[in-house]
Protein backbone atom coordinates (compact mmCIF):
# COMPACT_ATOMS: atom_id res chain seq x y z
CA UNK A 1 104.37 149.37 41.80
CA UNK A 2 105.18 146.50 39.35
CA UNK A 3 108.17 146.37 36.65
CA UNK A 4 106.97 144.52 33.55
CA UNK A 5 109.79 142.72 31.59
CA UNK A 6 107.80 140.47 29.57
CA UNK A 7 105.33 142.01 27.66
CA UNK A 8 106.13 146.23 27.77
CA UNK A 9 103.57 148.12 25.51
CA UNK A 10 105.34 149.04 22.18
CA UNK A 11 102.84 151.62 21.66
CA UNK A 12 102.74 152.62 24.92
CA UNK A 13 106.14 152.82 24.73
CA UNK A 14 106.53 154.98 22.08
CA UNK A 15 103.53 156.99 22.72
CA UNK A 16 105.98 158.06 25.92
CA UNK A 17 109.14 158.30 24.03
CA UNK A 18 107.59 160.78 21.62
CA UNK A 19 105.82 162.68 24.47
CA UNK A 20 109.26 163.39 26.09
CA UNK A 21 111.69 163.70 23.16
CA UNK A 22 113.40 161.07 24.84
CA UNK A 23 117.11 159.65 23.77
CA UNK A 24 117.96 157.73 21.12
CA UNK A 25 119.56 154.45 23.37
CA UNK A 26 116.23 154.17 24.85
CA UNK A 27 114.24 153.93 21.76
CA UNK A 28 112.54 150.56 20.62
CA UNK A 29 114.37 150.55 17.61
CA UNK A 30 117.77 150.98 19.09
CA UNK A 31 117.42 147.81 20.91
CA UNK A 32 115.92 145.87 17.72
CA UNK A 33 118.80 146.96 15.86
CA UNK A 34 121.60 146.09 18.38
CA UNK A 35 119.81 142.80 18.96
CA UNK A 36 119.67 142.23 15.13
CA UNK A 37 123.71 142.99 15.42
CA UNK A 38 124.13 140.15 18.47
CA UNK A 39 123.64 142.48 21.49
CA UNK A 40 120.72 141.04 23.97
CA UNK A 41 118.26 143.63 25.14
CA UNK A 42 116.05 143.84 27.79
CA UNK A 43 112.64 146.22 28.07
CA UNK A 44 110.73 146.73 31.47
CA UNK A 45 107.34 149.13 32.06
CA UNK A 46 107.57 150.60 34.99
CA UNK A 47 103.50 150.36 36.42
CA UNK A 48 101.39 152.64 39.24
CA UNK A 49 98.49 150.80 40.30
CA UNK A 50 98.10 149.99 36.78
CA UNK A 51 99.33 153.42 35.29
CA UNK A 52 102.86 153.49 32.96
CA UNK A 53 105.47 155.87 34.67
CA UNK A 54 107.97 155.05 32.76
CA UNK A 55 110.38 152.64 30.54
CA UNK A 56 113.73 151.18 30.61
CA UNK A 57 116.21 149.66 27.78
CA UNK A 58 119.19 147.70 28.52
CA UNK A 59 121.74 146.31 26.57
CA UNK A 60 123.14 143.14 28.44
CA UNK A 61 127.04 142.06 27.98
CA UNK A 62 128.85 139.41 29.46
CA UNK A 63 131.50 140.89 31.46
CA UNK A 64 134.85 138.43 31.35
CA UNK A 65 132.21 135.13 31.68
CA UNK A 66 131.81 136.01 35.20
CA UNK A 67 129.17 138.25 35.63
CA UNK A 68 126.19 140.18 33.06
CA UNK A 69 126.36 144.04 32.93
CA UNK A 70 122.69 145.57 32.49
CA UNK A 71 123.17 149.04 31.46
CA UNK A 72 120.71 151.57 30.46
CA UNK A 73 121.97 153.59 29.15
CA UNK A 74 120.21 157.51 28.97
CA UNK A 75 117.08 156.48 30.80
CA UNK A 76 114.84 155.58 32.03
CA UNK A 77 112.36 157.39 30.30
CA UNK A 78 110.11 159.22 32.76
CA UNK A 79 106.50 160.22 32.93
CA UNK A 80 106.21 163.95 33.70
CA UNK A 81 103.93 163.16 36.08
CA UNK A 82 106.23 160.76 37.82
CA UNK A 83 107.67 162.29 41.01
CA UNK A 84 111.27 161.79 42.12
CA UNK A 85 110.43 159.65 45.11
CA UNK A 86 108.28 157.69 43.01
CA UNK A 87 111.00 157.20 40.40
CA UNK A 88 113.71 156.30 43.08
CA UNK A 89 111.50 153.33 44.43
CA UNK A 90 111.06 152.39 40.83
CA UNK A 91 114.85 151.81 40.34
CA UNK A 92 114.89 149.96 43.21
CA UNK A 93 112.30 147.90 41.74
CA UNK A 94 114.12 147.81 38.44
CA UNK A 95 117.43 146.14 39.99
CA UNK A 96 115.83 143.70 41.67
CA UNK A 97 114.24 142.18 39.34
CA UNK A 98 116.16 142.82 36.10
CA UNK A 99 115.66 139.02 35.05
CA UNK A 100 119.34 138.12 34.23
CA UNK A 101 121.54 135.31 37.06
CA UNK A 102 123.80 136.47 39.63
CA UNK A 103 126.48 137.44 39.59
CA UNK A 104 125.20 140.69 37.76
CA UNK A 105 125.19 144.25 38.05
CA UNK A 106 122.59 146.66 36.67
CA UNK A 107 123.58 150.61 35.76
CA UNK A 108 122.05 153.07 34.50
CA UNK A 109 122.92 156.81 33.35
CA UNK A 110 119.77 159.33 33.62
CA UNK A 111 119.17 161.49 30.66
CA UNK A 112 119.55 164.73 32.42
CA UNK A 113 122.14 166.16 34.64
CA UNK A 114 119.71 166.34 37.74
CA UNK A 115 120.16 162.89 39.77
CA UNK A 116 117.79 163.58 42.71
CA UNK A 117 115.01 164.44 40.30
CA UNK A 118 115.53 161.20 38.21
CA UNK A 119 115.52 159.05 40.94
CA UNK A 120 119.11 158.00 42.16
CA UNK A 121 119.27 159.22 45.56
CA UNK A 122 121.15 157.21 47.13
CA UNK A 123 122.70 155.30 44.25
CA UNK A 124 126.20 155.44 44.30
CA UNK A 125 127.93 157.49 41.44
CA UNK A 126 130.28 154.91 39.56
CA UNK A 127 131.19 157.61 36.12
CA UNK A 128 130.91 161.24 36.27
CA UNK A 129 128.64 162.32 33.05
CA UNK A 130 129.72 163.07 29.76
CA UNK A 131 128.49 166.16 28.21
CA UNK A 132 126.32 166.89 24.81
CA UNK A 133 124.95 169.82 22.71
CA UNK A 134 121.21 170.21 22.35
CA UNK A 135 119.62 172.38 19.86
CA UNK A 136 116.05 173.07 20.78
CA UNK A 137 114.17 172.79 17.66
CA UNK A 138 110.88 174.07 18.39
CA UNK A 139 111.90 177.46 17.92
CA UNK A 140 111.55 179.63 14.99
CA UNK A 141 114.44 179.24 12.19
CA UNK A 142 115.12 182.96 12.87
CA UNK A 143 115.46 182.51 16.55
CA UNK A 144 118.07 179.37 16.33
CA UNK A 145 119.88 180.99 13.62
CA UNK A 146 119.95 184.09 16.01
CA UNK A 147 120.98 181.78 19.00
CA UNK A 148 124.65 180.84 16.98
CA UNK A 149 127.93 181.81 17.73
CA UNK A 150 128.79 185.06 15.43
CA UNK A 151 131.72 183.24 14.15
CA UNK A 152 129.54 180.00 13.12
CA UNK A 153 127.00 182.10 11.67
CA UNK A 154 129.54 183.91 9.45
CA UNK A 155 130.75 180.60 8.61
CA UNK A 156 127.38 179.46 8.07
CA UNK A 157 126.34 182.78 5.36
CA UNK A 158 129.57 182.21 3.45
CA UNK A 159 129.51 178.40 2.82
CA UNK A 160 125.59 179.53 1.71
CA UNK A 161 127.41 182.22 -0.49
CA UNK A 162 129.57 179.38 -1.95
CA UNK A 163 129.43 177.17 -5.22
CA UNK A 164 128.12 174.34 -2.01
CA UNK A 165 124.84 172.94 -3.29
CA UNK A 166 123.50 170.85 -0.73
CA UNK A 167 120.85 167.59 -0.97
CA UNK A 168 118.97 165.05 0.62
CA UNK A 169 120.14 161.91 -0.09
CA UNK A 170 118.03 158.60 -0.48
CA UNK A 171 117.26 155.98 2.24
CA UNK A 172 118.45 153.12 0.51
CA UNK A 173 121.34 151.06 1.80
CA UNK A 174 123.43 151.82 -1.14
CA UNK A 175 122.60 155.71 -1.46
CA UNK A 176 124.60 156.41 2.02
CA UNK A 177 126.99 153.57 2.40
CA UNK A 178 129.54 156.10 0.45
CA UNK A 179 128.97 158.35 3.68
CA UNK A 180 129.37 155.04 6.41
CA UNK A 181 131.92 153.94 4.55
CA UNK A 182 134.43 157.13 4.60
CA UNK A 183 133.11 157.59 8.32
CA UNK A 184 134.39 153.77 8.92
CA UNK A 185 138.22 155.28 7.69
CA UNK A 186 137.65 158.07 9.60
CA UNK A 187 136.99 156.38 12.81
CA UNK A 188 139.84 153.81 12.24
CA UNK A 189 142.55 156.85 11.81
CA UNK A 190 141.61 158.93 14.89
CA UNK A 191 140.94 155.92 16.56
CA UNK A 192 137.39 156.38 18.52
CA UNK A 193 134.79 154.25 19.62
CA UNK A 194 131.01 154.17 17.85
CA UNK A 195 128.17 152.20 16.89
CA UNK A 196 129.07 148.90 15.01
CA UNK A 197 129.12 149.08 11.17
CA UNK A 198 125.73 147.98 10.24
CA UNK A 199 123.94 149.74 12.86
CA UNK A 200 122.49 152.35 10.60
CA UNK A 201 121.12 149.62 8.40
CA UNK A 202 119.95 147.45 11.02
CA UNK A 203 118.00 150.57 12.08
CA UNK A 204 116.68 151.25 9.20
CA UNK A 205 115.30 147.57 8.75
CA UNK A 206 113.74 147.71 11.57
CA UNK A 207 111.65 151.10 11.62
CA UNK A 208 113.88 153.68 12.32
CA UNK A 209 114.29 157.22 10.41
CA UNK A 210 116.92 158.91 9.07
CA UNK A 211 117.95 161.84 7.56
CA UNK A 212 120.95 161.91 5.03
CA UNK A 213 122.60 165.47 3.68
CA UNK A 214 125.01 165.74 1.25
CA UNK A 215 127.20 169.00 0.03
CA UNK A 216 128.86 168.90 -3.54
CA UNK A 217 131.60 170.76 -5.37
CA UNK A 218 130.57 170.63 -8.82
CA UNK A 219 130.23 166.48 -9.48
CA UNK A 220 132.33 166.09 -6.32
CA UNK A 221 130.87 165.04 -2.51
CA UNK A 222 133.06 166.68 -0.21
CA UNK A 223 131.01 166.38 3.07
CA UNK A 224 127.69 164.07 4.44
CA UNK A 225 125.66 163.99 7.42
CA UNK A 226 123.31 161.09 8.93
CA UNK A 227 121.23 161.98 11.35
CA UNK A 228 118.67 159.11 13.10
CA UNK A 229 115.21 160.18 14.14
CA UNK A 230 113.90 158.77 17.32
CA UNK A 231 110.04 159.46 17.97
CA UNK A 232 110.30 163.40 18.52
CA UNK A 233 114.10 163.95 18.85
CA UNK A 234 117.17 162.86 16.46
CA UNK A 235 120.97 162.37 17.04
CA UNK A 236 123.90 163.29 14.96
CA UNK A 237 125.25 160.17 14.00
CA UNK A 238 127.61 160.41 11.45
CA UNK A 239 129.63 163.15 9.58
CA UNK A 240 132.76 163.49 7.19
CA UNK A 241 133.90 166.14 5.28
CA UNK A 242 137.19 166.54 2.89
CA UNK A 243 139.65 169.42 2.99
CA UNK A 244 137.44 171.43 0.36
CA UNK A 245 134.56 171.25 2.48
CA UNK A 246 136.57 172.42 5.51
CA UNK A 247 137.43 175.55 3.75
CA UNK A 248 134.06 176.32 2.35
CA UNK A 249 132.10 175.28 5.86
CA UNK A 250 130.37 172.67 4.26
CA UNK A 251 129.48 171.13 7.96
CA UNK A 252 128.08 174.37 9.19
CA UNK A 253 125.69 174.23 6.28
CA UNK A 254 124.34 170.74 6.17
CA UNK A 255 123.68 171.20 9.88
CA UNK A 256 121.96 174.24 9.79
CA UNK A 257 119.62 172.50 6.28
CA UNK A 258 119.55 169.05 8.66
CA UNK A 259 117.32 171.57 11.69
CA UNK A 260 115.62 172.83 9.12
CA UNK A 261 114.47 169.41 7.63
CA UNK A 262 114.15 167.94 10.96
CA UNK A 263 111.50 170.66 12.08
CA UNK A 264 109.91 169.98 9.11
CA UNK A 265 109.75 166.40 9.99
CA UNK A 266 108.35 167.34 13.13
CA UNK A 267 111.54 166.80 15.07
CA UNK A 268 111.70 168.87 17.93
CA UNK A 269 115.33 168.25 19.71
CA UNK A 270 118.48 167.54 17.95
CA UNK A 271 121.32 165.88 20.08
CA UNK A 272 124.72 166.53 18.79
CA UNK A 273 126.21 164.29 20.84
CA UNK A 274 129.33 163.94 22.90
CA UNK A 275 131.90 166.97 23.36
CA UNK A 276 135.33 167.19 24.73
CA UNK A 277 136.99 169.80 24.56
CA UNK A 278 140.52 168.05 25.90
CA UNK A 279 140.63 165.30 22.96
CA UNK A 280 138.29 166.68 20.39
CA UNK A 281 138.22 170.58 21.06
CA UNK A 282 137.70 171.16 17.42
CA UNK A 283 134.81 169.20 17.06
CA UNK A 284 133.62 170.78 20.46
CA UNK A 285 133.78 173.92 19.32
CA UNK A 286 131.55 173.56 16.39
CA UNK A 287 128.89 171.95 18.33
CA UNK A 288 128.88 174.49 20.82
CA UNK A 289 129.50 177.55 18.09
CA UNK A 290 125.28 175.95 17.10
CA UNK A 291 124.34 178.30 20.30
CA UNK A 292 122.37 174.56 21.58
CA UNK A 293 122.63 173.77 25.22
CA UNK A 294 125.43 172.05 26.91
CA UNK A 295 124.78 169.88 29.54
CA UNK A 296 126.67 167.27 31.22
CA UNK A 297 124.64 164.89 32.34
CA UNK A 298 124.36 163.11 35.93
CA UNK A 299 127.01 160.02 35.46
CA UNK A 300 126.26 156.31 35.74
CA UNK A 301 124.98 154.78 38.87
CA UNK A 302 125.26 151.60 40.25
């Protein structure tokens, strides 16, 4: 078994990220675009006599300029074929010989909320595992629609009722920065944590796809949603909506258009992203109301 860090495949790469529908932070782009932004990254390929069984991002921080943090984060990114003894002797293989000077310390957090069968036997549990929404897009449109919460479908068929008209907005820089821009005030008064501002375009520059929705009120924009596509899968990654589009549902209808564009796009899993019910339950309860699955993934391992 062998851990390239050098010279990882981006095709092969991708060809395996698309396979799985694996997660956004693991994605080539994502680390082009952080790196672009000042964040080092660091790619292995994980090797079987010669076979790829999987891939691993990390971002790399400098952790009060004593030690470097490796953390991958959401991977790795696992050949179905790839057994879960075979992956745990890969992450041993991974930590020693992530290529950064000691003092360092390596993490990851697997992508699914199984441990043993991704591999960290043994690994000791540092963060108990946040939980997302995930809306399984390879279903029919009848059959998700079907899958919703009563309440958020109702919601849904009277925002569709409304005056709401609902489109696609461009990829240029200049035709969403409106939408980063209100999420940037947004973020700053409830006071959470995201991507840096200039992510999105960093991503964009660099090969990755998004998806922008708009809903109007006559001339007015009273709600957006970005959405990044990664290989086979895309994440929520940014939404805002005024008190008009709160009372009309506006969110509950540019999600529902966004799966419907996104299949079309050939996206087949849609990650809504963190839920808390404590701090956010609001939020939480939307994403759930989609009738998508909620896991909670494993936690982060040292």
């Amino acid at each position: 078994m062998q851990a390239n860090w050098s010279t990882p495949d981006r095709d092969a790469w991708d060809a395996l990220h698309r396979r799985v529908a694996a997660s956004l932070q693991q994605d080539w782009v994502y680390g082009e675009a952080l790196r672009a932004l000042g964040t080092p990254c660091l790619r292995a390929e994980l090797t079987l006599s010669g076979q790829p069984i999987g891939v691993a991002q990390c971002l790399v921080r400098k952790m009060g300029g004593v030690f470097s943090l490796a953390l991958c984060s959401q991977g790795p990114v696992w050949s179905p074929e790839c057994s879960p003894e075979q992956r745990r002797e890969a992450i041993g293989l991974f930590r020693r010989t992530v290529p950064l000077r000691w003092p360092r310390v390596c993490l990851l957090t697997p992508d699914s909320p199984d441990a043993q069968a991704d591999g960290m036997t043994g690994r000791i549990r540092v963060v108990t595992g946040h939980s997302t929404v995930r809306i399984d897009l390879d279903r029919t449109p009848d059959a998700i629609r079907a899958a919703m919460n009563g309440k958020w479908r109702n919601r849904l068929a009277a925002a569709e009722r409304s005056e709401l008209k609902v489109q696609r907005v461009g990829n240029k820089p200049a035709q969403y920065r409106w939408l980063l821009d209100r999420e940037l005030a947004q973020r700053s008064a409830r006071r959470y944590i995201a991507l840096p501002d200039g992510f999105v375009e960093a991503w964009q520059t660099h090969g990755g796809g998004l998806l922008t929705l708009r809903a109007d009120r006559g001339r007015d924009a009273v709600a957006g949603m970005l959405f990044l596509i990664h290989g086979e899968a895309a994440t929520y990654q940014v939404g805002w909506m005024d008190e008009a589009g709160r009372e009309l549902g506006a969110h509950n209808l540019l999600l529902w258009q966004a799966m419907l564009a996104l299949r079309e796009r050939g996206v087949r899993r849609l990650d809504l992203g963190g839920v808390d019910t404590v701090r956010s339950g609001g939020i939480a309860r939307f994403k759930i109301g989609t009738g998508g699955e909620v896991l909670t993934l494993a936690g982060t391992f040292f």
